[in-house]
C-alpha atoms as a PDB file:
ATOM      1  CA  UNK A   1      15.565  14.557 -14.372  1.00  0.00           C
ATOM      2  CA  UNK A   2      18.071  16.635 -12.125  1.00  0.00           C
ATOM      3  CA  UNK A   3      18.056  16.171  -8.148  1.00  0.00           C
ATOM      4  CA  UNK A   4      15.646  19.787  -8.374  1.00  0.00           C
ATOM      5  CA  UNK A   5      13.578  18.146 -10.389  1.00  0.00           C
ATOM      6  CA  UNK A   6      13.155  14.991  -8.907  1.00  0.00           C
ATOM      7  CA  UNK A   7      12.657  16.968  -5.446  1.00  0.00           C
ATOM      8  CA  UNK A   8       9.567  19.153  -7.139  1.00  0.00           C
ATOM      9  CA  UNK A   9       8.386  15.919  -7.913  1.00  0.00           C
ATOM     10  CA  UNK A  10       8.478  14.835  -4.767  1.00  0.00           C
ATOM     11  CA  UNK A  11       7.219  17.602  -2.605  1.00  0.00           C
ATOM     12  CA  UNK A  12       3.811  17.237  -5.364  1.00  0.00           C
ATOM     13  CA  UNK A  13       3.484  14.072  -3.878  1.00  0.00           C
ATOM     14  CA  UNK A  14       3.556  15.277  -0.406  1.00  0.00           C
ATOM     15  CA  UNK A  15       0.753  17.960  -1.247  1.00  0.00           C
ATOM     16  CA  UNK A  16      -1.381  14.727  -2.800  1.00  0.00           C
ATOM     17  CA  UNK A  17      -0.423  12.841   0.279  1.00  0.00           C
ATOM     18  CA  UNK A  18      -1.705  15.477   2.559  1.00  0.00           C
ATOM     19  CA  UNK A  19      -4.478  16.509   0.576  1.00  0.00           C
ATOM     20  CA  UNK A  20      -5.804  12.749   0.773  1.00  0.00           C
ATOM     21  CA  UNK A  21      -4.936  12.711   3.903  1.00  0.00           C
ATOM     22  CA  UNK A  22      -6.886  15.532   4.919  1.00  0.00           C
ATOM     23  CA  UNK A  23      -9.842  14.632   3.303  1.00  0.00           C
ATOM     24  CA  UNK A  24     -10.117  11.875   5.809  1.00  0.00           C
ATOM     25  CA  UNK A  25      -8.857  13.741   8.725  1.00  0.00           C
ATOM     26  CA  UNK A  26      -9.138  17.720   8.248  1.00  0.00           C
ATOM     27  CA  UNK A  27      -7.065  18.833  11.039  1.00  0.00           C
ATOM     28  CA  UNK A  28      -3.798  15.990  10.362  1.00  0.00           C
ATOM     29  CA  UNK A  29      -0.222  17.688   9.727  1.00  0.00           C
ATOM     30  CA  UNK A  30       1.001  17.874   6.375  1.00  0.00           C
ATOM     31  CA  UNK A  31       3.353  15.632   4.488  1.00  0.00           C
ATOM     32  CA  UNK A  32       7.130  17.563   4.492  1.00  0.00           C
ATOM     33  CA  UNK A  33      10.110  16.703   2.122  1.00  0.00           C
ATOM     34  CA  UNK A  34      13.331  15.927   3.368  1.00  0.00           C
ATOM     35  CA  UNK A  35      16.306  15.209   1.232  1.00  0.00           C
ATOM     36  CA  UNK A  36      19.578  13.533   2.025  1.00  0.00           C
ATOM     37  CA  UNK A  37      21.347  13.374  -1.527  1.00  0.00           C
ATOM     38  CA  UNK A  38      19.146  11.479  -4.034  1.00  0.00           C
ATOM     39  CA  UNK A  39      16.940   9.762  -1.203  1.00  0.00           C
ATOM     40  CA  UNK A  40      13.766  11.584  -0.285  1.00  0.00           C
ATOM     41  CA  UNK A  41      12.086  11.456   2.465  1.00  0.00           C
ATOM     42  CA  UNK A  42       8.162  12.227   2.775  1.00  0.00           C
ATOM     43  CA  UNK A  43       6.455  12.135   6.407  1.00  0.00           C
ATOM     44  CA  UNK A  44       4.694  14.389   9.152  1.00  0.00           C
ATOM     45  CA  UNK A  45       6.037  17.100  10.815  1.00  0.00           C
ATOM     46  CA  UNK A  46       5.678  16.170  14.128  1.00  0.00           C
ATOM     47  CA  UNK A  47       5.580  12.476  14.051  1.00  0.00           C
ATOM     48  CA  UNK A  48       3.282  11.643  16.567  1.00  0.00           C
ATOM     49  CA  UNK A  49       1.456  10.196  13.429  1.00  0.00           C
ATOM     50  CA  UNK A  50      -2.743  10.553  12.109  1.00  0.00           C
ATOM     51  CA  UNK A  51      -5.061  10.228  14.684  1.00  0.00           C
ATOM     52  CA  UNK A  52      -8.319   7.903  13.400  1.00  0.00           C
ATOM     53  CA  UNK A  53     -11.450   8.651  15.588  1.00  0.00           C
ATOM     54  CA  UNK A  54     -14.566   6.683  15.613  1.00  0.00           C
ATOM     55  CA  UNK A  55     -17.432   8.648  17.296  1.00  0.00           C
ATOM     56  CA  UNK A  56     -15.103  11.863  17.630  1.00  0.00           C
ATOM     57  CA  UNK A  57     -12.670   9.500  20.081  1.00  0.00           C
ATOM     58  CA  UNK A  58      -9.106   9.008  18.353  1.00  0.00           C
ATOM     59  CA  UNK A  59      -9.115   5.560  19.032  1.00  0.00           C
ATOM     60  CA  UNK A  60      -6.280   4.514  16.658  1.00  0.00           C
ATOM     61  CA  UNK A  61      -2.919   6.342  14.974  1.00  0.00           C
ATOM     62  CA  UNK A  62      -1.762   5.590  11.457  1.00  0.00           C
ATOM     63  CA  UNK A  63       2.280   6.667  10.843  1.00  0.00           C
ATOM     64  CA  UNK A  64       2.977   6.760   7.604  1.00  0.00           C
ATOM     65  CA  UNK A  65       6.892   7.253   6.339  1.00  0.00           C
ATOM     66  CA  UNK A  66       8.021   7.062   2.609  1.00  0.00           C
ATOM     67  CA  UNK A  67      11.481   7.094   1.171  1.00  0.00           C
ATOM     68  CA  UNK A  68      11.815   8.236  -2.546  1.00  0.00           C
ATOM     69  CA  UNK A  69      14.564   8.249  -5.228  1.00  0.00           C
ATOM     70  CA  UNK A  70      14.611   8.326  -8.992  1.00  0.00           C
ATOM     71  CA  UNK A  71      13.991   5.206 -11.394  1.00  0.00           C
ATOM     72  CA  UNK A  72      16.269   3.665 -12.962  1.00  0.00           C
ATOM     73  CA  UNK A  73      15.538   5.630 -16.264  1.00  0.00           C
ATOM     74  CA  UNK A  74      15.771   8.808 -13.762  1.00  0.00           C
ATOM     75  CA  UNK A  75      12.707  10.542 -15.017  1.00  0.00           C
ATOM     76  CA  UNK A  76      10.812   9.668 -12.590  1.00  0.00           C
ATOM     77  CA  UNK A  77       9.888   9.486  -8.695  1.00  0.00           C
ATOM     78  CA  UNK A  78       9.709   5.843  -7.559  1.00  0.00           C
ATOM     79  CA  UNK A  79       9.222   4.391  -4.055  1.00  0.00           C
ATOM     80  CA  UNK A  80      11.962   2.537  -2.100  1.00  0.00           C
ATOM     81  CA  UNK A  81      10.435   2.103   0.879  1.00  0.00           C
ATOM     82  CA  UNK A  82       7.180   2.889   2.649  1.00  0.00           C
ATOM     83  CA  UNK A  83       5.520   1.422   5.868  1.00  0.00           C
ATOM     84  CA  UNK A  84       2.290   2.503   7.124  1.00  0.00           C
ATOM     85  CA  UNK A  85       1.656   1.858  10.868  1.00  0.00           C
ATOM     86  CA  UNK A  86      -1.224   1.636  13.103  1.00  0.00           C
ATOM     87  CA  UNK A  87      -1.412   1.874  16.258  1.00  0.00           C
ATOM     88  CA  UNK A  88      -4.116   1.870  19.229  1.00  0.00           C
ATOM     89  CA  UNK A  89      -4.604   5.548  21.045  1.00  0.00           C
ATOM     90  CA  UNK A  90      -4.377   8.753  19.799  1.00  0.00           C
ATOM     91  CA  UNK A  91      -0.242   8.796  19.033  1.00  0.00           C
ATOM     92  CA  UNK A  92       1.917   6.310  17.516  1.00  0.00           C
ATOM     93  CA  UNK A  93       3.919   5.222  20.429  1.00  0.00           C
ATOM     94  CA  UNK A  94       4.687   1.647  21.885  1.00  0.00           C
ATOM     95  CA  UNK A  95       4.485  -1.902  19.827  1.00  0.00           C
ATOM     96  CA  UNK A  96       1.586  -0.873  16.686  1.00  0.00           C
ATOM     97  CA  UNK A  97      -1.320  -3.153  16.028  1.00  0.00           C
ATOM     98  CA  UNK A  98      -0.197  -3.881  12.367  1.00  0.00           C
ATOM     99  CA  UNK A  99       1.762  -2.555   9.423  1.00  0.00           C
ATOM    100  CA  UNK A 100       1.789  -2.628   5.872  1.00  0.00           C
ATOM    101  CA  UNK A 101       5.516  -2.079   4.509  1.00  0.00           C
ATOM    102  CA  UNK A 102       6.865  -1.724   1.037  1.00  0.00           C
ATOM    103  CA  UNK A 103      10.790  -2.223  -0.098  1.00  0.00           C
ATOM    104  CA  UNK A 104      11.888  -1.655  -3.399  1.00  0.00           C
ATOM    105  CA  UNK A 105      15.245  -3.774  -2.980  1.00  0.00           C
ATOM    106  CA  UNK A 106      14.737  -5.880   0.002  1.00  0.00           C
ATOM    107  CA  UNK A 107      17.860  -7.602   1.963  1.00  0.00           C
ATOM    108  CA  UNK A 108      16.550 -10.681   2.414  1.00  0.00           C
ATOM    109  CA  UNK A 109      13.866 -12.909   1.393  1.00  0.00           C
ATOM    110  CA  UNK A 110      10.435 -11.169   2.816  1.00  0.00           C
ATOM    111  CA  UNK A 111       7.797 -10.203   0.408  1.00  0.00           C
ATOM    112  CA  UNK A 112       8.779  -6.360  -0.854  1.00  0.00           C
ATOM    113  CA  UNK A 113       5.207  -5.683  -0.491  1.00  0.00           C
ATOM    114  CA  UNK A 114       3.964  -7.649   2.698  1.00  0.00           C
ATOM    115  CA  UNK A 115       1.587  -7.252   6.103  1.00  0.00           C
ATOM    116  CA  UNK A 116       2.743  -7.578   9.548  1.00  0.00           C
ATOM    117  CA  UNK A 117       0.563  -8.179  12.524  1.00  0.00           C
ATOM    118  CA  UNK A 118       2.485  -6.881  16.020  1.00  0.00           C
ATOM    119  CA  UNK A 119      -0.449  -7.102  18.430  1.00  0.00           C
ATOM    120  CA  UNK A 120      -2.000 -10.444  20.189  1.00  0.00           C
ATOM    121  CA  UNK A 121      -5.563 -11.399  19.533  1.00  0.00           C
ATOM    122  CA  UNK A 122      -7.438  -9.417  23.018  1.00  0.00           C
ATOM    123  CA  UNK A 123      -5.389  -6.218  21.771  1.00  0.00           C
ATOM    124  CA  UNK A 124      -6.951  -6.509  17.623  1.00  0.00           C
ATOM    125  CA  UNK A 125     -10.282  -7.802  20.242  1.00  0.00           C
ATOM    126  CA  UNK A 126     -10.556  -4.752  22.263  1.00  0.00           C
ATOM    127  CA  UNK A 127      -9.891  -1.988  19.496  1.00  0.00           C
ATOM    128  CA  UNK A 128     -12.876  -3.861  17.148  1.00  0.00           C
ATOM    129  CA  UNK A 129     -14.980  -3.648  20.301  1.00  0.00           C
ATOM    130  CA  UNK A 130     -14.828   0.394  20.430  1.00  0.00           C
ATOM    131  CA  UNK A 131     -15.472   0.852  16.567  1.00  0.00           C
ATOM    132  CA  UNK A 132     -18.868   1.807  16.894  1.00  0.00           C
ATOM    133  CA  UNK A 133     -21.642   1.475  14.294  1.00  0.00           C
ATOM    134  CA  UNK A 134     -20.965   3.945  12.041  1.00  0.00           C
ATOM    135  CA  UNK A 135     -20.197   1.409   8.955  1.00  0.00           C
ATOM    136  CA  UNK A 136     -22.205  -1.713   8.500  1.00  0.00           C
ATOM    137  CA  UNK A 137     -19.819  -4.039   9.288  1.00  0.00           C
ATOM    138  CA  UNK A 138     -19.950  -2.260  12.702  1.00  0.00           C
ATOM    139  CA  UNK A 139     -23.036  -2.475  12.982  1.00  0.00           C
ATOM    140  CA  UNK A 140     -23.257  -6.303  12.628  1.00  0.00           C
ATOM    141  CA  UNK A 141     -20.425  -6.695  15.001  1.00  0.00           C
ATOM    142  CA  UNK A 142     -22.089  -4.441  17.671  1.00  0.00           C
ATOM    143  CA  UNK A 143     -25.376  -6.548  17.944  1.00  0.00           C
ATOM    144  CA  UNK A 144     -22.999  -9.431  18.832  1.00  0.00           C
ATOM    145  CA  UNK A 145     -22.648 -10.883  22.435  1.00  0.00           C
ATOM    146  CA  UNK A 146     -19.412 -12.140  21.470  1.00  0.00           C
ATOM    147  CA  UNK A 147     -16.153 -10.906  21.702  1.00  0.00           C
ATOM    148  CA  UNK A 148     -14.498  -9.789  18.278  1.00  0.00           C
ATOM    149  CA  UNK A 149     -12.756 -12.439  16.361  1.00  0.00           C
ATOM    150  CA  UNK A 150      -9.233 -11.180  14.447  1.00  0.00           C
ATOM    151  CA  UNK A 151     -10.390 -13.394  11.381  1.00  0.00           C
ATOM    152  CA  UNK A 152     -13.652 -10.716  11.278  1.00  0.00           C
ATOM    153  CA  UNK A 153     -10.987  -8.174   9.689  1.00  0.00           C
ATOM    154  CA  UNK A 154     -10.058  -8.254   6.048  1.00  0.00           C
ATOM    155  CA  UNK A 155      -7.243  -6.500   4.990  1.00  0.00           C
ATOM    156  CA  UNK A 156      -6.885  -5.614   1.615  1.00  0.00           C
ATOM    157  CA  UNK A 157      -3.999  -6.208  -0.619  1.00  0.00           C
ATOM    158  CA  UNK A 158      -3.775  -4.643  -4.119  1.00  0.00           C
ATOM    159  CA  UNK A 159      -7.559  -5.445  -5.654  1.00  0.00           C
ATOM    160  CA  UNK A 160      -8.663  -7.001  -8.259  1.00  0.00           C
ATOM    161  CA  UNK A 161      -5.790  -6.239 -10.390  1.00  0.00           C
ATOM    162  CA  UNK A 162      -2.341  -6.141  -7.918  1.00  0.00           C
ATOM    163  CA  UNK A 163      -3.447  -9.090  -5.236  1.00  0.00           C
ATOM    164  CA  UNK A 164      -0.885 -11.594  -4.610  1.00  0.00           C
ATOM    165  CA  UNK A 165      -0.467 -14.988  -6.245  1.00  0.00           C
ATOM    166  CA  UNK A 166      -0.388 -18.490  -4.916  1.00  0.00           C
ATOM    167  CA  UNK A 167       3.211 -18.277  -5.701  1.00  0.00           C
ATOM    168  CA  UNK A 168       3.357 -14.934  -3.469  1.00  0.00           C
ATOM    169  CA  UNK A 169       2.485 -17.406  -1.109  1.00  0.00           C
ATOM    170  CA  UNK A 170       3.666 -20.724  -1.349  1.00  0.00           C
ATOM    171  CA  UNK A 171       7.236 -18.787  -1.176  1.00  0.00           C
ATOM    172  CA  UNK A 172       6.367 -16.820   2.324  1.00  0.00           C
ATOM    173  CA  UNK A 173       5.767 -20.094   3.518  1.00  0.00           C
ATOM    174  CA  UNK A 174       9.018 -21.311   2.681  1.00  0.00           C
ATOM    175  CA  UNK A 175      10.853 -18.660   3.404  1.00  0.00           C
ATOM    176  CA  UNK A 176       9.122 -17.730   6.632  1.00  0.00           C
ATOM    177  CA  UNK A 177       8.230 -22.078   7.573  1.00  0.00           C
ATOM    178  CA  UNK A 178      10.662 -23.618   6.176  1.00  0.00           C
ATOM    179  CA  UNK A 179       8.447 -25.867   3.716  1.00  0.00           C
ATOM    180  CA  UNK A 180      10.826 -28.077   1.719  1.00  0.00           C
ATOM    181  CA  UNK A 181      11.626 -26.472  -1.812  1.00  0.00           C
ATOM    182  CA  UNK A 182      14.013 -27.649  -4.034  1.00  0.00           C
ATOM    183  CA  UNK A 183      15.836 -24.955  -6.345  1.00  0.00           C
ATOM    184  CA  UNK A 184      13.221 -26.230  -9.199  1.00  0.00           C
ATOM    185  CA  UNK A 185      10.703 -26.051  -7.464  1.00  0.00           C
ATOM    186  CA  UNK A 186      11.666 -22.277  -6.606  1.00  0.00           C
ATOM    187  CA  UNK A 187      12.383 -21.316 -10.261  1.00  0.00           C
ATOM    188  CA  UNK A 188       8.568 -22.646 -10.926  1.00  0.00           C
ATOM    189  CA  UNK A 189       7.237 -20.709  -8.221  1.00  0.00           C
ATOM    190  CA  UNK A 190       9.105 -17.852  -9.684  1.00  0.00           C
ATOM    191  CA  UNK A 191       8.351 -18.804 -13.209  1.00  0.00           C
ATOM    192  CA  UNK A 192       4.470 -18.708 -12.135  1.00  0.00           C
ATOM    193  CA  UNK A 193       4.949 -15.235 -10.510  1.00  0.00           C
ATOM    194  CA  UNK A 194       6.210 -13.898 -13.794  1.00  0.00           C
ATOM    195  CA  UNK A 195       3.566 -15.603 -15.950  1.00  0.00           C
ATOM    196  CA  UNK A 196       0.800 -13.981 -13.578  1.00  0.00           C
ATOM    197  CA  UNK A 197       2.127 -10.437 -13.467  1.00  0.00           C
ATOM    198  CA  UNK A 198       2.456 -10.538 -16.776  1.00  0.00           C
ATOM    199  CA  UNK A 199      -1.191 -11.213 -17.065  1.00  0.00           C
ATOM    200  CA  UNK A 200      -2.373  -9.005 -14.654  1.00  0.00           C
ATOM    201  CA  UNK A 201      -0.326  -5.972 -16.570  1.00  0.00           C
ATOM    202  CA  UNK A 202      -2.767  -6.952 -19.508  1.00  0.00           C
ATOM    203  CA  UNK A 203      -5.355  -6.710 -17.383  1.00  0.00           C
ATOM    204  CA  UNK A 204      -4.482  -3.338 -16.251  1.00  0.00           C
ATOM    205  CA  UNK A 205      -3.707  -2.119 -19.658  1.00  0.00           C
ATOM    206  CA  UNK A 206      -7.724  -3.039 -20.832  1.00  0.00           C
ATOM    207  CA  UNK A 207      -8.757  -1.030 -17.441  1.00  0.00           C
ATOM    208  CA  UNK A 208      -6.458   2.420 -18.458  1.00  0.00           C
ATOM    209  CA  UNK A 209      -5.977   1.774 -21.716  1.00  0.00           C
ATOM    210  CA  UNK A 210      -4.753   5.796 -22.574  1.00  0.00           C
ATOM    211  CA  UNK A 211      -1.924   5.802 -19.620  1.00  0.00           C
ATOM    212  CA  UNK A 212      -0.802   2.176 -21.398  1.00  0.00           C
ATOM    213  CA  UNK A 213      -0.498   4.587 -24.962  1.00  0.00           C
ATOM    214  CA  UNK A 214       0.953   7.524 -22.995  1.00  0.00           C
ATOM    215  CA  UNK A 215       3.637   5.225 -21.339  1.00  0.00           C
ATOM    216  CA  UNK A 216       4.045   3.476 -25.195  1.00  0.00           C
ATOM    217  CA  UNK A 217       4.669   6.675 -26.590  1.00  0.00           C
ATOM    218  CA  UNK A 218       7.097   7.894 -24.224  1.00  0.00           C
ATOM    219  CA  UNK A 219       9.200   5.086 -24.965  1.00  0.00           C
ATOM    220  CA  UNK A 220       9.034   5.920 -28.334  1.00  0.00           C
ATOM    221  CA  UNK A 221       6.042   3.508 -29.921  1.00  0.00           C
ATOM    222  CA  UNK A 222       3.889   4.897 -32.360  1.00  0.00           C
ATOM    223  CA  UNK A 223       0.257   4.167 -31.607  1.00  0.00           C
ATOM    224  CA  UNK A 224      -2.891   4.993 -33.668  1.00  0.00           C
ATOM    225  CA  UNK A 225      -6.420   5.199 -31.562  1.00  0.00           C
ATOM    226  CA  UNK A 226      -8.735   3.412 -32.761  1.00  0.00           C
ATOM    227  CA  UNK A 227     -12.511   4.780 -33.333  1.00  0.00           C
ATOM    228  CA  UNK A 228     -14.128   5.217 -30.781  1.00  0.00           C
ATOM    229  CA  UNK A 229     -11.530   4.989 -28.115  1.00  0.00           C
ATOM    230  CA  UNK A 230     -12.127   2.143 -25.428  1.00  0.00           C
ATOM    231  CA  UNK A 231     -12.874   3.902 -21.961  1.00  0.00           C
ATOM    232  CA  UNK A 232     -10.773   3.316 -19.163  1.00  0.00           C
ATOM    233  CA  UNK A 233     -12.852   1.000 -16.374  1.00  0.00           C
ATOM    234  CA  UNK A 234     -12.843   3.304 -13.670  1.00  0.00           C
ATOM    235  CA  UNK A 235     -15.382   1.163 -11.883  1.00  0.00           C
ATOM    236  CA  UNK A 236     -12.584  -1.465 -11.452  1.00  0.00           C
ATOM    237  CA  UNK A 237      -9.749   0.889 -11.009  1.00  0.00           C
ATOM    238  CA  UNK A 238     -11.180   2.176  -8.058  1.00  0.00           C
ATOM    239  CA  UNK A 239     -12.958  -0.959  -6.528  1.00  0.00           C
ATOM    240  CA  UNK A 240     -11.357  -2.063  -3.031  1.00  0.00           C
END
């Protein structure tokens, strides 16, 4: 695919972005394309970020920036970086609450999917405490005389079918603790990693099993259906 193509591609995205965007907050700016040579960029126009209100208030600000480029096959649109901030208050300005970030080819040896957590315990404390009662988590949290614990949030992290290993993290805590490792004992960690992605892909095949043929085909596999054809699980594909 040629640098047009690729940049077609790419400003589809944005209009998916911003569409989903929207459908949680009506009045947020659209996604925009920028391009600088064969990286992409795909963020808001102005970048004061999404504003998140609870009760009508904005009470926190999600800033989301994503940096595109073609595969390595160069067909198609794949993601070298992304981070998605949040902050507290109604613009993303100052040290954020937490962020989720994404790099394709990182430096060094952090996680290239990973979550960060910027902001102390009474800051994550005080935010929980405005949330209101709108979902039922809320709602248990507001007939509480306590003050908000951080270890009441769970944040996701891929599902059923993309969650991290124990090797994800065994190596975080060697790389960000220092636990011993030998060189073995990183190969086996690595070994593990491989063995349970490799899984997991098998699991994701049996969940969509027509975008596994599609994919086959396009790289040149003949495949026969068989009768009837299995349904994807959309139950599962969409489950938190």
């Amino acid at each position: 695919m040629n640098d047009e193509g690729l940049i077609g591609e790419a400003r589809q995205f944005a209009t998916e972005l911003s569409a989903t965007v929207q459908g949680l907050v009506p009045d947020c700016a659209p996604f925009s394309v920028q391009s600088v040579g064969r990286r992409i960029a795909v963020e808001q126009e102005p970048g004061t970020g999404i504003p998140l209100r609870v009760t009508g208030r904005p009470l926190l600000t999600l800033k989301v920036v994503m940096h595109l480029e073609g595969d390595t096959s160069g067909q198609y649109l794949a993601v070298e970086s992304s981070n998605f901030v949040v902050y507290e208050g109604d613009r993303a300005a100052g040290e954020p609450l937490f962020r989720y970030d994404y790099v394709r080819s990182p430096v060094s040896e952090i996680p290239a999917a990973h979550l960060q957590l910027h902001a102390h315990r009474d800051a994550i404390a005080y935010v929980m405490a405005q949330t209101g009662t709108s979902s039922a988590r809320g709602k248990r949290r507001a007939k509480k005389a306590s003050v908000p614990h951080l270890a009441e949030l769970h944040f996701p992290l891929g599902g059923h079918r993309f969650r991290p290993c124990l090797e994800d993290l065994l190596e975080m805590l060697v790389s960000e603790f220092g636990v011993d490792c030998s060189k073995e004992g990183r190969e086996a960690l690595r070994r593990g990693r491989e063995k349970w992605r490799r899984q997991q892909t098998r699991s994701v095949v049996r969940d969509a099993p027509q975008d596994a043929v599609d994919i086959l085909r396009e790289l040149g596999y003949r495949i026969e259906p068989p009768a009837p054809e299995p349904a994807s699980n959309v139950a599962r594909l969409r489950a938190l």
